[in-house]
Protein backbone atom coordinates (compact mmCIF):
# COMPACT_ATOMS: atom_id res chain seq x y z
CA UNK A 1 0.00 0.00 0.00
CA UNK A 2 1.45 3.44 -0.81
CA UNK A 3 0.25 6.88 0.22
CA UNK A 4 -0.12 9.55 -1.75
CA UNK A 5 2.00 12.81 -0.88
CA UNK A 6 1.96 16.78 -1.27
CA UNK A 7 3.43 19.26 0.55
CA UNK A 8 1.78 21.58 2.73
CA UNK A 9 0.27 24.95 2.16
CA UNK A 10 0.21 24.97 -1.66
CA UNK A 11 -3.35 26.37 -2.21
CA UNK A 12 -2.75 29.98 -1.59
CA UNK A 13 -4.58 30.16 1.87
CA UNK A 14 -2.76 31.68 5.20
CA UNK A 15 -4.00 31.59 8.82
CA UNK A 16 -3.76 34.92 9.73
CA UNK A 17 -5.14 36.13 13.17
CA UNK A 18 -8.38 36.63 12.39
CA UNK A 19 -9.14 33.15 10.87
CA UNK A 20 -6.81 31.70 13.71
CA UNK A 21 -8.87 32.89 16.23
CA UNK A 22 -12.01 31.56 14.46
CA UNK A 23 -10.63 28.27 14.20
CA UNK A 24 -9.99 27.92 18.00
CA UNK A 25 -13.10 29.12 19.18
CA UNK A 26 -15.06 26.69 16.77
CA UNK A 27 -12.67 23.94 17.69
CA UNK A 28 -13.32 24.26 21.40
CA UNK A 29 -17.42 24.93 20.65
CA UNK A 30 -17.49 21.78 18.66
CA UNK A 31 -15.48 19.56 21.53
CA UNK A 32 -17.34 21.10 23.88
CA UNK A 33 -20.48 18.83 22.74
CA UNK A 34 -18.71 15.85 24.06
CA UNK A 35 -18.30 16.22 27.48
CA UNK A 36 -21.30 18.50 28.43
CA UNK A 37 -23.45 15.56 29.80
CA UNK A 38 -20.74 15.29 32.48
CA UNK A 39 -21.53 17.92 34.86
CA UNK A 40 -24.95 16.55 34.77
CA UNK A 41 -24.59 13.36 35.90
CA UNK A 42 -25.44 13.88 39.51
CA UNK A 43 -29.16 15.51 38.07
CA UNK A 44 -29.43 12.70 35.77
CA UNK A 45 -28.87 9.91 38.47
CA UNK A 46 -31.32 11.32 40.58
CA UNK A 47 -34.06 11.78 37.75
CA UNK A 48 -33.74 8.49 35.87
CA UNK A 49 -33.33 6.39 39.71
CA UNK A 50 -29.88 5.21 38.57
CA UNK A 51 -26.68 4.17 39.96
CA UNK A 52 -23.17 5.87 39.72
CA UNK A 53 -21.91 3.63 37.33
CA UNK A 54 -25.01 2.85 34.99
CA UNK A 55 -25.37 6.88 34.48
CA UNK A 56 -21.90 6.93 33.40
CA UNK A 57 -22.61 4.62 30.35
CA UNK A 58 -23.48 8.29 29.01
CA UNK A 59 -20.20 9.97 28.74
CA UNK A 60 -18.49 6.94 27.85
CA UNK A 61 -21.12 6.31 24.81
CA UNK A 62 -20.45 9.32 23.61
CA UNK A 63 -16.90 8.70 23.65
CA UNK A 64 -16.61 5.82 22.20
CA UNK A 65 -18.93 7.20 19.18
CA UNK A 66 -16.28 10.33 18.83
CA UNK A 67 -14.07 7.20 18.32
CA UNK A 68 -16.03 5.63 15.77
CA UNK A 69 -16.52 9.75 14.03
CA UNK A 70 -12.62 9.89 13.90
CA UNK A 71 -11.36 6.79 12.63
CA UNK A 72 -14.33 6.83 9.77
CA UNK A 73 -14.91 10.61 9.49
CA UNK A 74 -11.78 12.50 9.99
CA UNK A 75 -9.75 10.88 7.45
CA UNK A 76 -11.63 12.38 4.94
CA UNK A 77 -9.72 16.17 5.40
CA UNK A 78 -7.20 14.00 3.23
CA UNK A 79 -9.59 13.11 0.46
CA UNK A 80 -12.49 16.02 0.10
CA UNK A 81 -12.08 19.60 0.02
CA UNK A 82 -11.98 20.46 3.83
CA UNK A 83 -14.44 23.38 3.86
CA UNK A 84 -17.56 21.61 2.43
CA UNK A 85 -16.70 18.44 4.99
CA UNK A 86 -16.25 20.83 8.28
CA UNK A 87 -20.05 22.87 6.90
CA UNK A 88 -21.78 19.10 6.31
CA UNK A 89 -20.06 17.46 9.67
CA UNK A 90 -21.20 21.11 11.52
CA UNK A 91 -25.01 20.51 10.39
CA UNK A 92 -24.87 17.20 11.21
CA UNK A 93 -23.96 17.80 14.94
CA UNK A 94 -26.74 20.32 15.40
CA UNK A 95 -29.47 17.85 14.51
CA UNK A 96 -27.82 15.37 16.89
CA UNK A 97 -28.23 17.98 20.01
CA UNK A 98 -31.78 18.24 18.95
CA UNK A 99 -32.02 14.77 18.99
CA UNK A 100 -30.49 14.66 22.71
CA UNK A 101 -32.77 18.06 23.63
CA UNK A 102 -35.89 15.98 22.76
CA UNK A 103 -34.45 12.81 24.26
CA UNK A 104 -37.68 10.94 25.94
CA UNK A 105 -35.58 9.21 28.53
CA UNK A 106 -32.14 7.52 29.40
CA UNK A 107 -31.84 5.47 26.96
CA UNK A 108 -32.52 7.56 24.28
CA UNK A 109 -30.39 10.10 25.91
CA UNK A 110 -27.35 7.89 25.53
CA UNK A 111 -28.69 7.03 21.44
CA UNK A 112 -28.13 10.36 21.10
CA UNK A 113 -25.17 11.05 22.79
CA UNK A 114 -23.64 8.71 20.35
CA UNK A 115 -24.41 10.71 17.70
CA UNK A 116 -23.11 13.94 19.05
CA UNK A 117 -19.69 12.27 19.77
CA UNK A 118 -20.02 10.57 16.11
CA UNK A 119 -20.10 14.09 14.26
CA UNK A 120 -18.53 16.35 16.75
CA UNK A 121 -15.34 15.06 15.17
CA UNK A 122 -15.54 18.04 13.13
CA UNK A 123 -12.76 19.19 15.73
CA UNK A 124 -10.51 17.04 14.19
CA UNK A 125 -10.96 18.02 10.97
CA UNK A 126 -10.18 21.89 12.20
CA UNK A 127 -7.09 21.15 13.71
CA UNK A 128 -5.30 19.53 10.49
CA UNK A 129 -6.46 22.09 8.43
CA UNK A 130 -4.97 24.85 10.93
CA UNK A 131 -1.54 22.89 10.74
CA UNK A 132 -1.90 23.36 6.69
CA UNK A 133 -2.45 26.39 6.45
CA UNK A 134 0.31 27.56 8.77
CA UNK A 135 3.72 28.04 7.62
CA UNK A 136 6.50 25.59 9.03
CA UNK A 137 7.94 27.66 11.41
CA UNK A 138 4.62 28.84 12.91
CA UNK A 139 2.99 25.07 13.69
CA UNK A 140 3.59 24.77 17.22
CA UNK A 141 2.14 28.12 17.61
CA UNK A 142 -0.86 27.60 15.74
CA UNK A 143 -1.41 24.14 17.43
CA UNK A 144 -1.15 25.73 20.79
CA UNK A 145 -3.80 28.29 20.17
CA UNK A 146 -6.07 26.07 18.37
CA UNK A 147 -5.31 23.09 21.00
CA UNK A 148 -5.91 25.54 23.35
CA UNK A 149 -9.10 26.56 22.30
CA UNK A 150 -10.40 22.78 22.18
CA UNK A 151 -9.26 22.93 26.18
CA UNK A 152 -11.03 25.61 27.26
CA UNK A 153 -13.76 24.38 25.32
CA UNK A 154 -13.41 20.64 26.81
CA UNK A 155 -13.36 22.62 30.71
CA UNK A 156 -15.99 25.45 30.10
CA UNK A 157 -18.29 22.36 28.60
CA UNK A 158 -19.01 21.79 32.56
CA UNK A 159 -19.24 25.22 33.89
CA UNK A 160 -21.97 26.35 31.16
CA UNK A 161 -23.66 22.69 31.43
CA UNK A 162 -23.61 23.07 34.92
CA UNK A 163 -24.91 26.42 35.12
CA UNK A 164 -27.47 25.35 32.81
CA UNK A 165 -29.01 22.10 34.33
CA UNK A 166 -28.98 24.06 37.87
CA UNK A 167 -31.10 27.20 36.72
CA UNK A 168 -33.52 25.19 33.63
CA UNK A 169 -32.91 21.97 33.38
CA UNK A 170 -30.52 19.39 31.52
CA UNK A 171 -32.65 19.33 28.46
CA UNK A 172 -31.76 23.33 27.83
CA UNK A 173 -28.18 22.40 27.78
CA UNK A 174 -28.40 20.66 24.63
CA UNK A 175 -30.51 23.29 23.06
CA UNK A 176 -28.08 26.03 23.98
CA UNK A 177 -25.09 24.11 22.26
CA UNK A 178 -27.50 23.45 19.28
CA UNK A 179 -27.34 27.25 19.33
CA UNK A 180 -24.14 27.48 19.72
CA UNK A 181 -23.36 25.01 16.46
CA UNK A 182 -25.52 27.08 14.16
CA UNK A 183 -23.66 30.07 14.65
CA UNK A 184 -20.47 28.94 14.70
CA UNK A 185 -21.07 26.93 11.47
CA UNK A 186 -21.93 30.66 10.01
CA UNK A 187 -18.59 32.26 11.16
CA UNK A 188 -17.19 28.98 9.52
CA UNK A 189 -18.59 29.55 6.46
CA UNK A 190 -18.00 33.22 6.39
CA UNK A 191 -14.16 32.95 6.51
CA UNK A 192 -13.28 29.59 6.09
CA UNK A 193 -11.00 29.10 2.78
CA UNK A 194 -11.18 25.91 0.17
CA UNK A 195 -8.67 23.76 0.93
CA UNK A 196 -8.44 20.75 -1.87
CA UNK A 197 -7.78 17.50 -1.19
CA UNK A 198 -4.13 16.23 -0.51
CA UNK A 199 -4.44 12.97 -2.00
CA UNK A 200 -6.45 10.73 -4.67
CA UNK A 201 -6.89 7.86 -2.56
CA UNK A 202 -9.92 5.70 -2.55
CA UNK A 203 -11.80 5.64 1.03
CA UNK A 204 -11.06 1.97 1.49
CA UNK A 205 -7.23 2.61 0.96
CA UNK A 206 -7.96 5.83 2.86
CA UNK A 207 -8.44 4.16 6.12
CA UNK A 208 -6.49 1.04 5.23
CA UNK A 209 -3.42 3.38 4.83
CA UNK A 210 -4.10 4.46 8.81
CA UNK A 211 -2.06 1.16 9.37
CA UNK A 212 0.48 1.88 7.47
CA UNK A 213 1.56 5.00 9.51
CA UNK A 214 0.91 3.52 12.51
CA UNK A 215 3.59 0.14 11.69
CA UNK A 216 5.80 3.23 9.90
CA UNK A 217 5.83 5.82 12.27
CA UNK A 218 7.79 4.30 15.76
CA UNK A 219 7.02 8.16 16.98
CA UNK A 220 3.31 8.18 16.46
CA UNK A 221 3.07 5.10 17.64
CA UNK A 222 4.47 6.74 21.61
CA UNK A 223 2.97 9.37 21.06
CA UNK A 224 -0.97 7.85 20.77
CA UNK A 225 0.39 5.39 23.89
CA UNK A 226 1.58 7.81 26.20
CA UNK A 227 -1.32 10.54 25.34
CA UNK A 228 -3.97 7.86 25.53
CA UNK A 229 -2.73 6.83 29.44
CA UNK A 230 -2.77 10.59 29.66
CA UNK A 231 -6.29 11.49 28.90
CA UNK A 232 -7.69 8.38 30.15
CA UNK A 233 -6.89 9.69 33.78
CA UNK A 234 -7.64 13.02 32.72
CA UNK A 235 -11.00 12.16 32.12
CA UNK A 236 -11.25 9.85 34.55
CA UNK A 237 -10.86 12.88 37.35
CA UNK A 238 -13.97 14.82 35.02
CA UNK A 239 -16.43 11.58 34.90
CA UNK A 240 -16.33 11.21 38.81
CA UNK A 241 -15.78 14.70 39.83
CA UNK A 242 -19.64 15.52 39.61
CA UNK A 243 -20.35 12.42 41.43
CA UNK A 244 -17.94 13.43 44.70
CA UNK A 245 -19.36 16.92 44.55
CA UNK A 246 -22.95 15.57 44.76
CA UNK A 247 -21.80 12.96 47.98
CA UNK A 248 -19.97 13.94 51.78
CA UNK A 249 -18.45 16.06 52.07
CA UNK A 250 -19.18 18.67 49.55
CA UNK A 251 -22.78 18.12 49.14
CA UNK A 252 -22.13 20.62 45.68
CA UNK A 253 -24.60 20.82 42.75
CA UNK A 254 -24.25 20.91 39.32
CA UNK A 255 -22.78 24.32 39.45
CA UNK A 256 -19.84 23.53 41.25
CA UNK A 257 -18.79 20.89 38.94
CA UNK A 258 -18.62 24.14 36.48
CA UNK A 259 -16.97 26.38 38.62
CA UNK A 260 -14.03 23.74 38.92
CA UNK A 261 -13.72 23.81 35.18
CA UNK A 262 -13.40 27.43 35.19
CA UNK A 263 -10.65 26.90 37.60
CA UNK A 264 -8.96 24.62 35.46
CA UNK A 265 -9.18 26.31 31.93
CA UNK A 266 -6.55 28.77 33.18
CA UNK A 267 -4.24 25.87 32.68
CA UNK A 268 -4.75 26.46 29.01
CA UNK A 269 -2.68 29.62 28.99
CA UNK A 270 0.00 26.73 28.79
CA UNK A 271 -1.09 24.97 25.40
CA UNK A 272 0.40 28.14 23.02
CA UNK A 273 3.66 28.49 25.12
CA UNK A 274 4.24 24.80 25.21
CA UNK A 275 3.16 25.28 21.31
CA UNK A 276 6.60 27.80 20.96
CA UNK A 277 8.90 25.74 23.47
CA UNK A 278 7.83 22.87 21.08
CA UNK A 279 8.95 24.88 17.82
CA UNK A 280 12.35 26.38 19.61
CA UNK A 281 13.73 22.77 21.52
CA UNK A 282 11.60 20.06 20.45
CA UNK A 283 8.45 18.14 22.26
CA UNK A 284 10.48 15.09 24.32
CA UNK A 285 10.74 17.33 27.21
CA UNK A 286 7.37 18.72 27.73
CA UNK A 287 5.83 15.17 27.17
CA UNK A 288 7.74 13.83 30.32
CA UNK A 289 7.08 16.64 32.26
CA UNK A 290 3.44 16.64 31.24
CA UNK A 291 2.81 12.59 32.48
CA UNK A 292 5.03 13.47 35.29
CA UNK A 293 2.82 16.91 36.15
CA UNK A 294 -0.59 14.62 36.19
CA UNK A 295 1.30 11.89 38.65
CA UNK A 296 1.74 15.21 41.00
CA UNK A 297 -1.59 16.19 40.78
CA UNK A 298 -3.42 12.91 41.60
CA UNK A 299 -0.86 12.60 44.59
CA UNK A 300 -2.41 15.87 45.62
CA UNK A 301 -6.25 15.13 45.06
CA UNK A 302 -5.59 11.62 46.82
CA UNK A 303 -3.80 12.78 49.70
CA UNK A 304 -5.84 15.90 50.53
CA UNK A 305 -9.12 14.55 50.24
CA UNK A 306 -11.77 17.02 51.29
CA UNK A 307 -10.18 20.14 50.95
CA UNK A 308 -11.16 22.70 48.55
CA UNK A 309 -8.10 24.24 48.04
CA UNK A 310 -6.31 21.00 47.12
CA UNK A 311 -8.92 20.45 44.77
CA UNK A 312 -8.64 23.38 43.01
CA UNK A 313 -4.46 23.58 43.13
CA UNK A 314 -4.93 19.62 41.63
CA UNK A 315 -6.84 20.84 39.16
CA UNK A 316 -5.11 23.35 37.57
CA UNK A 317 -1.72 21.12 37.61
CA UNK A 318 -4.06 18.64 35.38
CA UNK A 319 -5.23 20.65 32.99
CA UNK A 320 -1.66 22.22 32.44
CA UNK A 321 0.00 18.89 32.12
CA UNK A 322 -2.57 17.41 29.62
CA UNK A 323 -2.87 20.17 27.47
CA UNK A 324 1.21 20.97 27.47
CA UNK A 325 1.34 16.93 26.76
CA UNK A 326 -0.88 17.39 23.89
CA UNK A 327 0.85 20.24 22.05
CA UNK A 328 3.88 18.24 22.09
CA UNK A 329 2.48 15.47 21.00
CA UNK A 330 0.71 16.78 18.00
CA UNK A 331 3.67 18.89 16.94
CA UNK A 332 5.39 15.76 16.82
CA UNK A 333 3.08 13.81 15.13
CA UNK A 334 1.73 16.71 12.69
CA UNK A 335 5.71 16.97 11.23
CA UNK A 336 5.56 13.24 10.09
CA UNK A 337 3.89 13.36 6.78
CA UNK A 338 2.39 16.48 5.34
CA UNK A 339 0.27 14.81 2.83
CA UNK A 340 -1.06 12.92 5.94
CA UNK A 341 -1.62 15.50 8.36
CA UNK A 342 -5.76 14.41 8.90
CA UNK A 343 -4.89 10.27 8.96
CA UNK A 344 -1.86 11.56 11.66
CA UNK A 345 -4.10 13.48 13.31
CA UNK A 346 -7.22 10.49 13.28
CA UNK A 347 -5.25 8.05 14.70
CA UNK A 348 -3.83 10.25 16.93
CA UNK A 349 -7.00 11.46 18.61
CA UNK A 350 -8.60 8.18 18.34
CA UNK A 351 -6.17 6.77 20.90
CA UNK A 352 -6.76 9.58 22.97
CA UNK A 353 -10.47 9.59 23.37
CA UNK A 354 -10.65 6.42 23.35
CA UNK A 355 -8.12 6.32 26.34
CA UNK A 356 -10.52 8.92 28.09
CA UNK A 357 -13.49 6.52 27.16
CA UNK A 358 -11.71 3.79 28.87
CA UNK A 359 -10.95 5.94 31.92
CA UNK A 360 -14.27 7.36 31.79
CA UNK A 361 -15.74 3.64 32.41
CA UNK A 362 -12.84 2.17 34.94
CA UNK A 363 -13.09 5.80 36.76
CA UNK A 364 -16.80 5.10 37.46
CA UNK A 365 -15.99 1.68 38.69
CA UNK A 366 -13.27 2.61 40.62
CA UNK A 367 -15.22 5.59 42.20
CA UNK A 368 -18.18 2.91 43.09
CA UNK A 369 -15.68 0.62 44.66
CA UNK A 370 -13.78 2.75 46.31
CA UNK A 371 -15.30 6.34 45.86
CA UNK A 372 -12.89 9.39 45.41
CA UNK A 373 -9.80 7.28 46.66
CA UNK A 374 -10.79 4.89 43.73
CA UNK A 375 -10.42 7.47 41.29
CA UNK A 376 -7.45 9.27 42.29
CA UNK A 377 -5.59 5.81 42.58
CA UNK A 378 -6.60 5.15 39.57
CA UNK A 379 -5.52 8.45 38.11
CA UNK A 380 -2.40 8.01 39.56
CA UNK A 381 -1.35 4.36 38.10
CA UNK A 382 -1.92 5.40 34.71
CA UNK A 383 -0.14 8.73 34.93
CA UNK A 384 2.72 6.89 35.82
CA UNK A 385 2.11 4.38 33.03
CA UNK A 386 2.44 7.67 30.64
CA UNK A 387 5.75 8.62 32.06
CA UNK A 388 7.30 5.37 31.76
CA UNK A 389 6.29 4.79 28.52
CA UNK A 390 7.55 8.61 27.39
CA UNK A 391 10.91 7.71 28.77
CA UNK A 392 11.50 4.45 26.48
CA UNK A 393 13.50 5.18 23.89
């Protein structure tokens, strides 16, 4: 099997600030969609009679269909022209937060859900196209700000979801990001340049080719293991927090879960500098630091259990270790193959999310085995997992 190449940035179209600054915000809107049923998982225990781990079949559904969305849809930034696919993917994901808005009950809540993680893949069909348009030198920057963007966007999901659910209900919440998707599809389609396809490959040797980086590539393939370990505690801590705020002895609502987000989306100040330390000495360094950053902060969470303040300094070491860890990683990845860039980035974020699917589900049955010492152990084994796998050479 061969793969078709072409350098990078040969249509004519730059990323200049304006369009940059588009592309983040829509990035972090559109990943947003996939993790705002987690703040609401103490409400949706409580309304539906369930238990801690059967309402977290929810986030880890939709997970595992933002899998399925970026190992089937993403790779096709390679092989359409990227502006149509972002506009049809960006419709698609608005009728699947109707669907969830109008959801009759659990089960059809978690139907749903499935589709919203399916087609709010349309993330990973912004970031590849940021890396293409930006010129070589200017990649980790534009990485950082973009990966920052999806972040925020992955944080601020709970604070506005918990906001939400608190003052009208968990139903609204998926109304507001239908919202939300409509008018960022407009800015989209206001500024967003054609981008034509990078190869002529057929869809079956599309996606059979995904392989073939992965057995080429020894540095993609430690990069998807190490960021995969990462996330999966990362989003282990996120499934269960809402579930230790709602129990002794915080007693929080949905609110809370939200306000701890805020907290740790000022860790994403971190993704565009570790973007430029990235482009000046090269990604190795932040990636150990990163896995050895999250160790650090479950060590805090498990040790200070109960304390407010420990919470919110464990957070924000979390969220600027992951993000820092992904920056690298992508800039790493994203410098492999430039007629590539959309597979790279698909198989890339495939491991990750479905790392934080896993963690979402062993999270929830750690945390109903052993509550909040469950999770933070658990946080804590892979994290260390992460590091020792970034430090194999």
């Amino acid at each position: 099997m061969t793969i078709a190449h072409a350098p990078a940035n040969t249509h004519g179209a730059t990323v200049d600030n304006a369009l940059l600054a588009i592309l983040a915000v829509a990035a972090g809107l559109t990943v947003a969609n996939n993790y705002y049923n987690q703040a609401m998982l103490g409400l949706l225990a409580h309304q539906f009679t369930l238990s801690p781990g059967a309402v977290s079949v929810l986030p880890v559904m939709t997970q595992l269909g933002n899998v399925v969305g970026i190992l089937f849809l993403a790779p096709l930034g390679d092989r359409l022209e990227r502006r149509s696919l972002i506009l049809g993917t960006m419709a698609a994901v608005v009728l699947a937060l109707i669907a969830a808005a109008l959801a009759p009950g659990f089960v059809w809540l978690v139907i749903a859900g499935i589709g919203i993680g399916l087609f709010a893949t349309v993330t990973q069909q912004i970031v590849p196209l940021a890396v293409h348009l930006a010129a070589p030198h200017e990649r980790g920057r534009v990485l950082g700000i973009v990966t920052g963007g999806i972040l925020i966007g992955i944080l601020l999901a709970r604070t506005v979801s918990g906001i939400i659910c608190d003052m009208w209900g968990w139903q609204a919440v998926f109304w507001v990001a239908a919202g939300l998707m409509l008018v960022t599809g407009m800015a989209l389609a206001w500024r967003l340049p054609r981008v034509e396809p990078v190869t002529d490959l057929s869809y079956a040797r599309l996606l059979g080719s995904l392989w073939t980086l992965v057995r080429t590539h020894r540095v993609l393939r430690k990069a998807i293991i190490v960021q995969a370990l990462i996330f999966a505690a990362f989003i282990g801590f996120w499934s269960t927090l809402a579930l230790a705020f709602d129990a002794a002895p915080y007693h929080f609502g949905a609110t809370a879960v939200g306000l701890m987000a805020l907290v740790g989306a000022a860790g994403a100040l971190a993704a565009p500098l570790a973007g430029r330390f990235a482009d000046r000495r090269g990604p190795d360094v932040i990636v150990s630091i990163g896995a050895g950053l999250v160790v650090a902060a479950f060590a805090i969470l498990g040790l200070c259990q109960g304390s407010l303040a420990a919470m919110i300094v464990g957070v924000l070491i979390l969220d600027l270790a992951v993000q820092s860890s992904q920056v690298a990683n992508q800039a790493r990845i994203h410098a492999l193959d430039p007629a590539a860039r959309s597979r790279l980035n698909t198989i890339f974020m495939a491991a990750m999310i479905l790392g934080g699917a896993c963690g979402s589900g062993l999270a929830g049955l750690a945390y109903s085995a052993w509550g909040w010492s469950g999770t933070c152990l658990f946080g804590a084994v892979v994290a260390i997992l992460a590091l020792l796998s970034s430090r194999r050479r």
